[in-house]
Structures are given as structure tokens and as C-alpha cells.
PDB file of N, CA and C in Angstrom:
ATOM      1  N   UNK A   1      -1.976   6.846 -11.004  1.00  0.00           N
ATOM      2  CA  UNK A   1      -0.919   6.649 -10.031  1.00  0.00           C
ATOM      3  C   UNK A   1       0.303   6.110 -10.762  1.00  0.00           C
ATOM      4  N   UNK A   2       1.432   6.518 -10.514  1.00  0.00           N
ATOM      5  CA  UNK A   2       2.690   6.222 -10.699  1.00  0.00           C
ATOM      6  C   UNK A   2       3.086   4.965 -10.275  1.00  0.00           C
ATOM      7  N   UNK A   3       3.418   3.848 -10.481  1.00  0.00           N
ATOM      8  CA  UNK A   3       3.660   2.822 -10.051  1.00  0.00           C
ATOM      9  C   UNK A   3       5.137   2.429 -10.511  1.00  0.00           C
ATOM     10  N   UNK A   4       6.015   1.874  -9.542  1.00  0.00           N
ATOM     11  CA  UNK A   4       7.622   1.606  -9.633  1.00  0.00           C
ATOM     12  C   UNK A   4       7.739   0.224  -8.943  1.00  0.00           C
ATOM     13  N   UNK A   5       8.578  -0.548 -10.354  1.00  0.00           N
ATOM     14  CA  UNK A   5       8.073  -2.065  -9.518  1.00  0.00           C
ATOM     15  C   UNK A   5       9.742  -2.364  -9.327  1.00  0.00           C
ATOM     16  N   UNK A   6      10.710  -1.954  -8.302  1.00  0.00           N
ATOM     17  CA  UNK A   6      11.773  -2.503  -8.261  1.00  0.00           C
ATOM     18  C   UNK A   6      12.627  -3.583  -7.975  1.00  0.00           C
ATOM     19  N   UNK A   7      13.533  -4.092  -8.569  1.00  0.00           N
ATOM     20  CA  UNK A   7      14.342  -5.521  -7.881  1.00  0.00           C
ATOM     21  C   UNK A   7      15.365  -5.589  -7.088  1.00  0.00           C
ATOM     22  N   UNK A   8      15.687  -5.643  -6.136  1.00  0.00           N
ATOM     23  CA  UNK A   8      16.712  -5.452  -5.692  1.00  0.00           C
ATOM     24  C   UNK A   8      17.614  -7.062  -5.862  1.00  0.00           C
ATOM     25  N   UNK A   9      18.907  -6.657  -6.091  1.00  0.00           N
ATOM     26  CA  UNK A   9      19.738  -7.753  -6.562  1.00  0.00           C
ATOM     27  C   UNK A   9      19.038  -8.814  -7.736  1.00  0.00           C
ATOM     28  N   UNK A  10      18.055  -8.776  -8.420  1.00  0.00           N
ATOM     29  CA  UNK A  10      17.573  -9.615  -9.094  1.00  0.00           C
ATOM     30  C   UNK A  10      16.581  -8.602  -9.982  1.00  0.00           C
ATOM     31  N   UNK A  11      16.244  -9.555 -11.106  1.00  0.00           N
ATOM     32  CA  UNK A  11      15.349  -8.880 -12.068  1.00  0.00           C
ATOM     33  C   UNK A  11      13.354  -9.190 -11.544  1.00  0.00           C
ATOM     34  N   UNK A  12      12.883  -8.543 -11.483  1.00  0.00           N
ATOM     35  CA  UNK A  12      11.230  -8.801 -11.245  1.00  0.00           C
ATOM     36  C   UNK A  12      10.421  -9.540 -13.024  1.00  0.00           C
ATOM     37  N   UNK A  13       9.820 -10.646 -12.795  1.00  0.00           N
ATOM     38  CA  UNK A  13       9.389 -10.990 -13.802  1.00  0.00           C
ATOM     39  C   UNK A  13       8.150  -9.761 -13.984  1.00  0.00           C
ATOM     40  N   UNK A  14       7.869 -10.358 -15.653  1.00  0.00           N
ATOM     41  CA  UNK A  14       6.901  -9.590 -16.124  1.00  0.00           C
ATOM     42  C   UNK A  14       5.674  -9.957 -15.377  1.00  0.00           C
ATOM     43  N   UNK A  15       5.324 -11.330 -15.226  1.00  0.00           N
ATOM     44  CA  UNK A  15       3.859 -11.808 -14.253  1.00  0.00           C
ATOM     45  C   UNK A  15       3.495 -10.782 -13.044  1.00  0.00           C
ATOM     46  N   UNK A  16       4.783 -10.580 -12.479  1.00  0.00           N
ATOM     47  CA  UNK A  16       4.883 -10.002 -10.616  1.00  0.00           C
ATOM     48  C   UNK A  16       4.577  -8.384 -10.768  1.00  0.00           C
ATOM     49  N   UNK A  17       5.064  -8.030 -12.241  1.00  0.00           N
ATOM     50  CA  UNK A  17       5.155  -6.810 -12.308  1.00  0.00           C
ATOM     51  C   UNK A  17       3.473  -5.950 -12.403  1.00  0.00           C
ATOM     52  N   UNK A  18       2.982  -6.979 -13.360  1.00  0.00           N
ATOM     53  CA  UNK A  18       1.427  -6.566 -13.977  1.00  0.00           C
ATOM     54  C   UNK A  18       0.821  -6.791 -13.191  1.00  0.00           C
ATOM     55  N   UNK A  19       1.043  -7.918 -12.162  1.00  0.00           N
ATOM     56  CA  UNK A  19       0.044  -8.152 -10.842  1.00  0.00           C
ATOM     57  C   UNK A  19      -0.203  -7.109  -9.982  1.00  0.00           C
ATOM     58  N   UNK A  20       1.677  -6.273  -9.617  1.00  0.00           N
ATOM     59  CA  UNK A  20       1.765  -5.004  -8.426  1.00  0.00           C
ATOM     60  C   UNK A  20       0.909  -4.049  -9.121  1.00  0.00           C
ATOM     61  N   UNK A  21       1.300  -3.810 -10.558  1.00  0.00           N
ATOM     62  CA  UNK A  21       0.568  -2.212 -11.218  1.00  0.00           C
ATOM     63  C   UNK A  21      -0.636  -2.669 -10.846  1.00  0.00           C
ATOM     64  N   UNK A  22      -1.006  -3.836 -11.500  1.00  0.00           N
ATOM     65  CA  UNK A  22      -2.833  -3.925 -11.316  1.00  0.00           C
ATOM     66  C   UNK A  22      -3.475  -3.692  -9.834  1.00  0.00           C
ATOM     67  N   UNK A  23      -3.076  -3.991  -8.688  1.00  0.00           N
ATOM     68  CA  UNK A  23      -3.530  -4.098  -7.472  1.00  0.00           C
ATOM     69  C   UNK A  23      -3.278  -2.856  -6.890  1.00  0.00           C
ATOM     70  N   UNK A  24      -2.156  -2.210  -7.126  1.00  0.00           N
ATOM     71  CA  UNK A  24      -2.437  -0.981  -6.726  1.00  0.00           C
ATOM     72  C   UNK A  24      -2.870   0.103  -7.391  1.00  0.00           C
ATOM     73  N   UNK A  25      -3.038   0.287  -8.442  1.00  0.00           N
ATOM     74  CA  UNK A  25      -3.718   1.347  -9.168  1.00  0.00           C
ATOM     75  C   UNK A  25      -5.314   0.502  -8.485  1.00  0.00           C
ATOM     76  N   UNK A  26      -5.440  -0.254  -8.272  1.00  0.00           N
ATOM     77  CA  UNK A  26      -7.053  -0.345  -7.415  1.00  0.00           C
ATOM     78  C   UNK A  26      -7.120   0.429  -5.863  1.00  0.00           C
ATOM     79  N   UNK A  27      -5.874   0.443  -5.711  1.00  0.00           N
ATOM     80  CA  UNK A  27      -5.934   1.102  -4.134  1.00  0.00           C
ATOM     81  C   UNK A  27      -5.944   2.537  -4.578  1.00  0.00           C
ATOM     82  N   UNK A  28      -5.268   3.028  -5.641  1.00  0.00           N
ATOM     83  CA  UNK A  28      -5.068   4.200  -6.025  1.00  0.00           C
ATOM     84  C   UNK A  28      -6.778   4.871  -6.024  1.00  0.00           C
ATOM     85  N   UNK A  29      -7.837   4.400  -6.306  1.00  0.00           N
ATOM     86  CA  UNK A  29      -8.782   4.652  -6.618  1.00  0.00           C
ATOM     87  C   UNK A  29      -9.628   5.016  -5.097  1.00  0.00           C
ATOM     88  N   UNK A  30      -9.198   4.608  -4.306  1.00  0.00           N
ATOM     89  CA  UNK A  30      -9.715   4.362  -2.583  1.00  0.00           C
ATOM     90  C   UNK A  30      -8.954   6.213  -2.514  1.00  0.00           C
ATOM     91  N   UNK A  31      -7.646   6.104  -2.425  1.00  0.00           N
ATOM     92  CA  UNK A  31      -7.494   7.358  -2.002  1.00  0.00           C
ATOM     93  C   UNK A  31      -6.547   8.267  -3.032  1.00  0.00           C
ATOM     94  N   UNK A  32      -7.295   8.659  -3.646  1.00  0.00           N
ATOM     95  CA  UNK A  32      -6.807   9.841  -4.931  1.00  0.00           C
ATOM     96  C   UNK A  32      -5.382  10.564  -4.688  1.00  0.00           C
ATOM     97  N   UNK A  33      -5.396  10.910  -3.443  1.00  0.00           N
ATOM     98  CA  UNK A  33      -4.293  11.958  -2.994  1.00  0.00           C
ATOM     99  C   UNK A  33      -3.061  10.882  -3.044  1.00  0.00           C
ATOM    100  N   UNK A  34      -3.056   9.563  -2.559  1.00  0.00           N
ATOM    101  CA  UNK A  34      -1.623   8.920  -3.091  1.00  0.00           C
ATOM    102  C   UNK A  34      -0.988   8.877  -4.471  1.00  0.00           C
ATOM    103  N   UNK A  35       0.150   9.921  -5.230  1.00  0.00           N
ATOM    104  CA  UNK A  35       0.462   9.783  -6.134  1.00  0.00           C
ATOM    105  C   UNK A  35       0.959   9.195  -6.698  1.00  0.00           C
ATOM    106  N   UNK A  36       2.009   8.351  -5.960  1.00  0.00           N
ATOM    107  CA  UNK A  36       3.160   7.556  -6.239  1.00  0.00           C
ATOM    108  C   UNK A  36       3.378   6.600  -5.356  1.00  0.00           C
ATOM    109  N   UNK A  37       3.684   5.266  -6.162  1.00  0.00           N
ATOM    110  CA  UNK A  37       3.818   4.223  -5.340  1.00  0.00           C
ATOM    111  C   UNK A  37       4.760   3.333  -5.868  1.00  0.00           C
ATOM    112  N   UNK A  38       5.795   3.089  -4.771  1.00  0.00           N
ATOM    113  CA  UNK A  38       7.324   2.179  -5.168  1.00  0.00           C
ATOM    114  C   UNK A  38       7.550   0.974  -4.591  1.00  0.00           C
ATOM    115  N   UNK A  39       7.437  -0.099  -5.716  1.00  0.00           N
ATOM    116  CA  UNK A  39       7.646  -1.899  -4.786  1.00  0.00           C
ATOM    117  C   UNK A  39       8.872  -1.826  -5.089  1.00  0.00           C
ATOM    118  N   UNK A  40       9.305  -2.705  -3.828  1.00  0.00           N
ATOM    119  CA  UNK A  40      10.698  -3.248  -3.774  1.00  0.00           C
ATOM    120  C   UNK A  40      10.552  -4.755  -3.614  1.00  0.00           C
ATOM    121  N   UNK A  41      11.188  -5.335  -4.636  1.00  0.00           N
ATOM    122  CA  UNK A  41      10.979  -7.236  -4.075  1.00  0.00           C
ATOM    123  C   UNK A  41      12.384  -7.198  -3.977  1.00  0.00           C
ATOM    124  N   UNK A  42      12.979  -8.497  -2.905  1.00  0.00           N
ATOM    125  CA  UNK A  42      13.960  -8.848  -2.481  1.00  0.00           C
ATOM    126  C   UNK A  42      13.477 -10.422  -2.244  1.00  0.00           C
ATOM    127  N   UNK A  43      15.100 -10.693  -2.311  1.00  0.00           N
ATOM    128  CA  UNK A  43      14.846 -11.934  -2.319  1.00  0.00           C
ATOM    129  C   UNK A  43      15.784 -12.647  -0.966  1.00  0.00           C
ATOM    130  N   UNK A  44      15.438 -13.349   0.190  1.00  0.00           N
ATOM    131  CA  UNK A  44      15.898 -13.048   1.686  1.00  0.00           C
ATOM    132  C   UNK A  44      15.763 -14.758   2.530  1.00  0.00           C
ATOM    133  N   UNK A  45      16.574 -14.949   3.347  1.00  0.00           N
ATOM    134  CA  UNK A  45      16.167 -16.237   3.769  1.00  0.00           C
ATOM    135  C   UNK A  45      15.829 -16.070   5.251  1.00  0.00           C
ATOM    136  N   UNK A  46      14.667 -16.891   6.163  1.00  0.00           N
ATOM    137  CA  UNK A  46      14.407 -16.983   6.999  1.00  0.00           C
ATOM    138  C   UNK A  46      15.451 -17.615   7.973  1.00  0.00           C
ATOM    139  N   UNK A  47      14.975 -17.923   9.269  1.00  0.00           N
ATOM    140  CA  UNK A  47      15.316 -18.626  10.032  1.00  0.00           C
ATOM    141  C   UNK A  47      16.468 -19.982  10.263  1.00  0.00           C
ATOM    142  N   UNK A  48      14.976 -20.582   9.255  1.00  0.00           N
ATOM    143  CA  UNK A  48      15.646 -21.618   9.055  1.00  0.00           C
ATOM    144  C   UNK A  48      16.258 -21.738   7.818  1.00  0.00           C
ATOM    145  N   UNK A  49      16.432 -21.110   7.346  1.00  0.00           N
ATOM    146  CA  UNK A  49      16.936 -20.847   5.349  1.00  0.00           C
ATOM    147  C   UNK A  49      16.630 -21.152   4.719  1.00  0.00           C
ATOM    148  N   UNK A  50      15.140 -21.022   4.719  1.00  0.00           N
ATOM    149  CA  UNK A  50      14.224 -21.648   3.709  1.00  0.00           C
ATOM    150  C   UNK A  50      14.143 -20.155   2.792  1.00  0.00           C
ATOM    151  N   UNK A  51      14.378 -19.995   1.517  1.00  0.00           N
ATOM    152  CA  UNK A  51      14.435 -18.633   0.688  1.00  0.00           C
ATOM    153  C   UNK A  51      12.768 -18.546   0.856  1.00  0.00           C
ATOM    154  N   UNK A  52      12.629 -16.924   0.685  1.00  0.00           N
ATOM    155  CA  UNK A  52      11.509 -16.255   0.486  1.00  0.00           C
ATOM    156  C   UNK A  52      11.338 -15.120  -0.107  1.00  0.00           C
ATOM    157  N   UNK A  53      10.128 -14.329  -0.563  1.00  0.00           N
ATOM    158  CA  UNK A  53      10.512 -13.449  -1.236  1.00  0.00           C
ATOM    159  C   UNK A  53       9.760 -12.042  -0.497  1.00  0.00           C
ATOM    160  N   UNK A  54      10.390 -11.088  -0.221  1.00  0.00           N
ATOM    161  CA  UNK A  54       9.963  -9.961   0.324  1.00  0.00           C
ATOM    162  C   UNK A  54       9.318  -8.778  -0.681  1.00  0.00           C
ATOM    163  N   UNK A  55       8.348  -8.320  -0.283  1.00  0.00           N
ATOM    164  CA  UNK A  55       7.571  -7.052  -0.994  1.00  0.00           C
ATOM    165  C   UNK A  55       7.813  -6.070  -0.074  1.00  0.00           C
ATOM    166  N   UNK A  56       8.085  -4.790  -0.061  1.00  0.00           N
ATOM    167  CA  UNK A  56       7.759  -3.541   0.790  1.00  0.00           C
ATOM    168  C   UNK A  56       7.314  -2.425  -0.311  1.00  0.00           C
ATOM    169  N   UNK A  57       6.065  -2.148  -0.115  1.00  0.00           N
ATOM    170  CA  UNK A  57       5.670  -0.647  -0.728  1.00  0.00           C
ATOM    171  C   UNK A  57       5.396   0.320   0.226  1.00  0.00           C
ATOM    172  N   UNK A  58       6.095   1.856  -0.526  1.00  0.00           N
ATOM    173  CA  UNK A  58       5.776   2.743  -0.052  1.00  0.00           C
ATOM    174  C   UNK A  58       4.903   3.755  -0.815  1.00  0.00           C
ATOM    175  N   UNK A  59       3.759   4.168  -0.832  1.00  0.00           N
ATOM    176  CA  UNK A  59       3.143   5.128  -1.273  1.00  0.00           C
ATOM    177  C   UNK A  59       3.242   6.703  -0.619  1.00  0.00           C
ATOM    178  N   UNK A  60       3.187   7.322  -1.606  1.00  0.00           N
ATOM    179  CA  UNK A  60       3.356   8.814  -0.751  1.00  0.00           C
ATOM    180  C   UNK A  60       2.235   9.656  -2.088  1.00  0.00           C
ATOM    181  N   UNK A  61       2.043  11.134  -1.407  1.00  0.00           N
ATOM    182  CA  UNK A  61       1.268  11.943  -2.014  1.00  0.00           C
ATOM    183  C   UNK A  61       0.603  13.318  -1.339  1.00  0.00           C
ATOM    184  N   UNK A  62       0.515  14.122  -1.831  1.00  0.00           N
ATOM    185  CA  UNK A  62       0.212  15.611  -0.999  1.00  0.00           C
ATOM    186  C   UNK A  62       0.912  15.093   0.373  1.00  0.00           C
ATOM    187  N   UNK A  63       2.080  14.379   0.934  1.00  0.00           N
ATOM    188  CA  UNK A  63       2.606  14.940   2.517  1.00  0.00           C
ATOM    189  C   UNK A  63       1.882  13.569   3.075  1.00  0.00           C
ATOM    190  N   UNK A  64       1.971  12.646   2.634  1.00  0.00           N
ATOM    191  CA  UNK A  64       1.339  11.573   3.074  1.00  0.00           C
ATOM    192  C   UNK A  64       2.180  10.264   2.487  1.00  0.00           C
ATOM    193  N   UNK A  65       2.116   9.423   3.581  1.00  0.00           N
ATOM    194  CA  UNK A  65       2.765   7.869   3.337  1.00  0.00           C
ATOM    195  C   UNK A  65       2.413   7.071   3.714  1.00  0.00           C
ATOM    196  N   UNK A  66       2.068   5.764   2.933  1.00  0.00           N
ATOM    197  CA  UNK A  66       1.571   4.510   3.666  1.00  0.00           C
ATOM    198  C   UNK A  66       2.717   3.496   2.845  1.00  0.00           C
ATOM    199  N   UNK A  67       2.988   3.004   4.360  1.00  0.00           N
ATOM    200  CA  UNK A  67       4.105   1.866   4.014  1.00  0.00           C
ATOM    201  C   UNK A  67       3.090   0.441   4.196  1.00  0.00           C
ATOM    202  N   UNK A  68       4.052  -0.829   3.749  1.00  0.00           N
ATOM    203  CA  UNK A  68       3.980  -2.371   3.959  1.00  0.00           C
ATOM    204  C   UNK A  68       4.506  -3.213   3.619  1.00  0.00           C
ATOM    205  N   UNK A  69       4.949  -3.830   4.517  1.00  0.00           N
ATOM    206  CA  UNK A  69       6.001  -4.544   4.092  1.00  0.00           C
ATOM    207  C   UNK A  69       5.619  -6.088   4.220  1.00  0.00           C
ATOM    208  N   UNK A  70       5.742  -7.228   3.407  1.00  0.00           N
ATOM    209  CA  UNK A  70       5.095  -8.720   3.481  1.00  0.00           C
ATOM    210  C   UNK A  70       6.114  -9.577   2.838  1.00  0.00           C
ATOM    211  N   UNK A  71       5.784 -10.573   3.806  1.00  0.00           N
ATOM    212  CA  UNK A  71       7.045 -11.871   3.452  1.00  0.00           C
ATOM    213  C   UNK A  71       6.294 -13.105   2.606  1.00  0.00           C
ATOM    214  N   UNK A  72       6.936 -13.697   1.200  1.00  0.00           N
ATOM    215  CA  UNK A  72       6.030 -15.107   1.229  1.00  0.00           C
ATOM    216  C   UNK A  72       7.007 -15.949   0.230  1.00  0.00           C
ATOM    217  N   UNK A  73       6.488 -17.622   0.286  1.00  0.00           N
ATOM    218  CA  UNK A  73       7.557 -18.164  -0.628  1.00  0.00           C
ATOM    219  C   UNK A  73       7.515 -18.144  -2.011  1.00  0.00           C
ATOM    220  N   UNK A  74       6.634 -17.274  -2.707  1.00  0.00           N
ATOM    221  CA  UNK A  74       6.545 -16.794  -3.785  1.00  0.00           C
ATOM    222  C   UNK A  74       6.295 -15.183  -3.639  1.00  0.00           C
ATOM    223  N   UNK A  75       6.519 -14.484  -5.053  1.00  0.00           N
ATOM    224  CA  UNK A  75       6.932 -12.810  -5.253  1.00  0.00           C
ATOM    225  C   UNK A  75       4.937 -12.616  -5.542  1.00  0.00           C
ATOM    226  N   UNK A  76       4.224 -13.227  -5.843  1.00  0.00           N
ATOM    227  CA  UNK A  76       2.942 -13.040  -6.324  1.00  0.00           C
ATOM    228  C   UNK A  76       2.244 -13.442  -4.778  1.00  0.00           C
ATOM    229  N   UNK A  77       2.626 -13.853  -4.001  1.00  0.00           N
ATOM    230  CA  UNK A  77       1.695 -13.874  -2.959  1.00  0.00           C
ATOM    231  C   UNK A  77       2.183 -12.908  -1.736  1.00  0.00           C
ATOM    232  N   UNK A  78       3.462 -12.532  -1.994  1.00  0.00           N
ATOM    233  CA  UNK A  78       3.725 -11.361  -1.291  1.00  0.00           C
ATOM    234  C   UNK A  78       3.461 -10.182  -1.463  1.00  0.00           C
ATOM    235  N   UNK A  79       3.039  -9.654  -2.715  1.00  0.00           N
ATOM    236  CA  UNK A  79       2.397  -8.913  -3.524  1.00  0.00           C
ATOM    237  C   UNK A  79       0.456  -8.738  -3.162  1.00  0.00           C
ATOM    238  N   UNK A  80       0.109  -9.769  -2.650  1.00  0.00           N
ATOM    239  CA  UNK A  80      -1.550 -10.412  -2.154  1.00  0.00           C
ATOM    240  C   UNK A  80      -1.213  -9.692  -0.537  1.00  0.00           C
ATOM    241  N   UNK A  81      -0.523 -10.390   0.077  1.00  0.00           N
ATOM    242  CA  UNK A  81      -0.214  -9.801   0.959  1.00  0.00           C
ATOM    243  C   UNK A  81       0.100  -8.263   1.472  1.00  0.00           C
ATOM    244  N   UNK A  82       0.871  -7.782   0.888  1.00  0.00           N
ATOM    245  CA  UNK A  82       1.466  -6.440   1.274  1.00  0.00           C
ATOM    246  C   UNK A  82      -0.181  -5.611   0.657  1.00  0.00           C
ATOM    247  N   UNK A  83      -0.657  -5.700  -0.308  1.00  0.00           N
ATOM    248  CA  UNK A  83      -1.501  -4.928  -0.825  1.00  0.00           C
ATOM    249  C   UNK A  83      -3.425  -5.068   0.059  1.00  0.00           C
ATOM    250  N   UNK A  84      -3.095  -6.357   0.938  1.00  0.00           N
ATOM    251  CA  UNK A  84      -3.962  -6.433   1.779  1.00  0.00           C
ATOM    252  C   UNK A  84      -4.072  -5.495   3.094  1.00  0.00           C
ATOM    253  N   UNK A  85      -2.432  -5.188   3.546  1.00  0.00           N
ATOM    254  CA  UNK A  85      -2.670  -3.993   4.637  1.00  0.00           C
ATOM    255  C   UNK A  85      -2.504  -3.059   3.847  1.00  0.00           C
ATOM    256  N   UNK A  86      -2.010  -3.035   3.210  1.00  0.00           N
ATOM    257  CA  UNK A  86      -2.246  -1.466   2.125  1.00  0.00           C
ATOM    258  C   UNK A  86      -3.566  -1.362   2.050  1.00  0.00           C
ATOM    259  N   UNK A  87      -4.568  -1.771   1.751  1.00  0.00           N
ATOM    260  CA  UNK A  87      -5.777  -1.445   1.622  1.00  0.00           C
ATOM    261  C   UNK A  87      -6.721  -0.844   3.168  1.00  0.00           C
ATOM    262  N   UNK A  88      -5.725  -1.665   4.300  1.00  0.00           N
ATOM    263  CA  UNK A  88      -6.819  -1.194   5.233  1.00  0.00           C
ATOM    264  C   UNK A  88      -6.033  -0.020   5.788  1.00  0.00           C
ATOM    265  N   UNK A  89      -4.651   0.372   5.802  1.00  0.00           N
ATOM    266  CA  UNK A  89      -4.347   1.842   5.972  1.00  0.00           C
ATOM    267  C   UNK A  89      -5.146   3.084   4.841  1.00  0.00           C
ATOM    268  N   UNK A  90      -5.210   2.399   3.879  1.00  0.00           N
ATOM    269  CA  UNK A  90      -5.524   3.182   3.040  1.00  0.00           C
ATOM    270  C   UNK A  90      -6.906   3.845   3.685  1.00  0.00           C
ATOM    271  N   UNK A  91      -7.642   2.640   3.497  1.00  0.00           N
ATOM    272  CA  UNK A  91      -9.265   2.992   3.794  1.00  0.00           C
ATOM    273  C   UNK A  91      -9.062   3.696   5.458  1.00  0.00           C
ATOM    274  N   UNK A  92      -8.157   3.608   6.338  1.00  0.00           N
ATOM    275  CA  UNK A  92      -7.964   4.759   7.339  1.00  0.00           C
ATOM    276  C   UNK A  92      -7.578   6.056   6.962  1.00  0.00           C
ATOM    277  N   UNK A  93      -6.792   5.925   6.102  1.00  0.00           N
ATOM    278  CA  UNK A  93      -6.872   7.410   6.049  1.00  0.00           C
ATOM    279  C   UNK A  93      -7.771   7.778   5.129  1.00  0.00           C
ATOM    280  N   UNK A  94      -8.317   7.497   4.380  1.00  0.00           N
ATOM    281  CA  UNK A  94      -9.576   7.948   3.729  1.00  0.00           C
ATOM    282  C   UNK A  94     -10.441   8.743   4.753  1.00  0.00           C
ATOM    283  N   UNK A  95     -10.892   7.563   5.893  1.00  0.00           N
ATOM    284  CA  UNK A  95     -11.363   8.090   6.861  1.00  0.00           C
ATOM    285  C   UNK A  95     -10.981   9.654   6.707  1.00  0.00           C
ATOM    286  N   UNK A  96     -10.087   9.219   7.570  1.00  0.00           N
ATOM    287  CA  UNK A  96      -9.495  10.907   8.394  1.00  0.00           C
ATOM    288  C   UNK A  96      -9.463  11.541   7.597  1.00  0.00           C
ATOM    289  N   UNK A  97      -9.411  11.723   6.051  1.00  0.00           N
ATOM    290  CA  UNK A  97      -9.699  12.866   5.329  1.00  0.00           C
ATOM    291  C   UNK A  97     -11.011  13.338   4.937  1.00  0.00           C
ATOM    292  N   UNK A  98     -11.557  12.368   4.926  1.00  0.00           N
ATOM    293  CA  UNK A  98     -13.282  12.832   4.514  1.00  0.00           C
ATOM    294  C   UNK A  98     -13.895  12.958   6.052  1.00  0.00           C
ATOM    295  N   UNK A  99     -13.195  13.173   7.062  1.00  0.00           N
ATOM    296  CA  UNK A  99     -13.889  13.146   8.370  1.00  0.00           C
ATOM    297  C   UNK A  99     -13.246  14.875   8.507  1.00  0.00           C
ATOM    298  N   UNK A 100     -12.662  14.668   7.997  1.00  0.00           N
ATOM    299  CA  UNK A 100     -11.302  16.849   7.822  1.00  0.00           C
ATOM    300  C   UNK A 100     -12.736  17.895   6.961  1.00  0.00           C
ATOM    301  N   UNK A 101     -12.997  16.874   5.843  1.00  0.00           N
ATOM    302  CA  UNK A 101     -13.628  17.918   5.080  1.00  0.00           C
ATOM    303  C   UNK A 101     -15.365  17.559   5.599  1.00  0.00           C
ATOM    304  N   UNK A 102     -15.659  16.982   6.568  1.00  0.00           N
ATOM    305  CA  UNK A 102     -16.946  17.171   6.510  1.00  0.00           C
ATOM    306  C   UNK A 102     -16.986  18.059   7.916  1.00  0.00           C
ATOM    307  N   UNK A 103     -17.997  19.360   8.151  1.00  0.00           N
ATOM    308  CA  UNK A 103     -17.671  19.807   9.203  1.00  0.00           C
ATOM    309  C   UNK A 103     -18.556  19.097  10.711  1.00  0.00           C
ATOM    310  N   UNK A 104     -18.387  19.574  11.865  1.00  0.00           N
ATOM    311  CA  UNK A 104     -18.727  18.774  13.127  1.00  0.00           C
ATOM    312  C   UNK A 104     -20.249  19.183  13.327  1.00  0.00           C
ATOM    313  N   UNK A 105     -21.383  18.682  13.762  1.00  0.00           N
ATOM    314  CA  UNK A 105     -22.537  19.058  13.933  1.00  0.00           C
ATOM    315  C   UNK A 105     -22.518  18.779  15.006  1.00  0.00           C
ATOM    316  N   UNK A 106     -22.638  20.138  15.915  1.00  0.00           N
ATOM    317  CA  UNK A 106     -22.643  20.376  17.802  1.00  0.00           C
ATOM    318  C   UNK A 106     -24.371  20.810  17.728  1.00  0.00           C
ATOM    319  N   UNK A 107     -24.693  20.299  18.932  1.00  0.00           N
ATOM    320  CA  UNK A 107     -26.240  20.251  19.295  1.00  0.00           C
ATOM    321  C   UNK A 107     -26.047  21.560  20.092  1.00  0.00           C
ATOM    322  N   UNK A 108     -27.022  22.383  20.535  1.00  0.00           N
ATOM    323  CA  UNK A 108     -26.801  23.277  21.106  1.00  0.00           C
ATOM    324  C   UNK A 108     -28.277  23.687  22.168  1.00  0.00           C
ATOM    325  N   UNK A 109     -28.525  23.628  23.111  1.00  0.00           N
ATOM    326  CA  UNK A 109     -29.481  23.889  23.579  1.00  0.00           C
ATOM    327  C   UNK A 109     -30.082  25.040  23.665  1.00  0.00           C
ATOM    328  N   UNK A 110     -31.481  25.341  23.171  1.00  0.00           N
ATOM    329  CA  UNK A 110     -31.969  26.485  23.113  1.00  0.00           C
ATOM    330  C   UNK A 110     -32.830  27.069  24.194  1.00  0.00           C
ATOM    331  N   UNK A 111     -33.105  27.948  24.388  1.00  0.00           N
ATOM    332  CA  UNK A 111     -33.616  29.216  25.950  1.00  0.00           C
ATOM    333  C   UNK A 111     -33.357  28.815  26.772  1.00  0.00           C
ATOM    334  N   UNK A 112     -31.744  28.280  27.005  1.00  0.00           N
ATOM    335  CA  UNK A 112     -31.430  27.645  28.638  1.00  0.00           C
ATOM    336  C   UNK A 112     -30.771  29.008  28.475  1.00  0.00           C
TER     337      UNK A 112
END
């Protein structure tokens, strides 16, 4: 899998960077058909203006996309985060593709 670790307005350390490749090339392995996958960290203030740091990945592949987007006060736990619903879209569509290629077994009643 292609992995793109981007910064917006700021540079991504090397720590944040090896963490995203590593965690998602593990998701990469769940569903083969995602080819490419692009982090964006930003850096954003809440409410009350307490700074935080934003992750959004988008994966795409054969006609397929799984987004997520996660907020936290560090770039390494937003990274924990975002890659936690990434994993359970993922493992949905896994589903639905290995549910495509397996065919339906209909019961059928016989000498009625």
C-alpha cells in the first residue's frame, strides 16, 4: 500500500510519520483492494482554544473509499484513533466483498 503522510501548514515529525505507515499498511493487509492511502494532520483549536491535533485519512482502491477523520491533543494519538474506525469500516467492507464472491445457498424443496 501506498502510504502519504501529509502536513498541512506545518511539518509532520518523523515519530508520527512511521507510526501512520506502520498502522496502516496493517489495515492494508485486512483489505488488499485498498491501494492508496493519504493522512492529513492539521493542527486546529477547539472550543475552548485549547490546540489539538487533527488526523483525516482517506483510503481508496479498485472504486472504493474509506474515510476518518479523529481529533486528539497529541498527532500520535490521533493517529490510534482515526486508524481504530479505519479498521472497523475496513473489516465491513471486507465483509461485503467476500459475501459478493461467495455464492447464495437457496434450499429448495423437493416432489412438492
Amino acid at each position: 500500500m501506498d502510504v502519504f503522510v501529509l502536513g498541512r501548514k506545518q511539518t509532520v515529525p518523523d515519530e508520527v510519520r512511521s507510526i501512520a505507515e506502520a498502522k496502516l499498511a496493517r489495515l492494508a493487509r485486512l483489505a488488499p483492494v485498498l491501494e492508496r492511502a493519504e493522512v492529513q494532520l492539521t493542527s486546529d483549536r477547539d472550543g475552548s482554544g485549547v490546540p489539538r491535533q487533527v488526523c483525516q485519512v482517506t483510503m481508496t482502491g479498485h472504486g472504493y473509499t474509506v474515510r476518518a477523520k479523529a481529533a486528539a491533543a497529541e498527532a500520535p494519538v490521533a493517529v490510534d484513533l482515526v486508524v481504530d474506525k479505519l479498521e472497523h469500516q475496513v473489516e465491513r467492507l471486507k465483509g461485503k466483498l467476500v459475501g459478493r464472491s461467495h455464492p447464495r445457498h437457496t434450499r429448495t424443496v423437493a416432489g412438492a
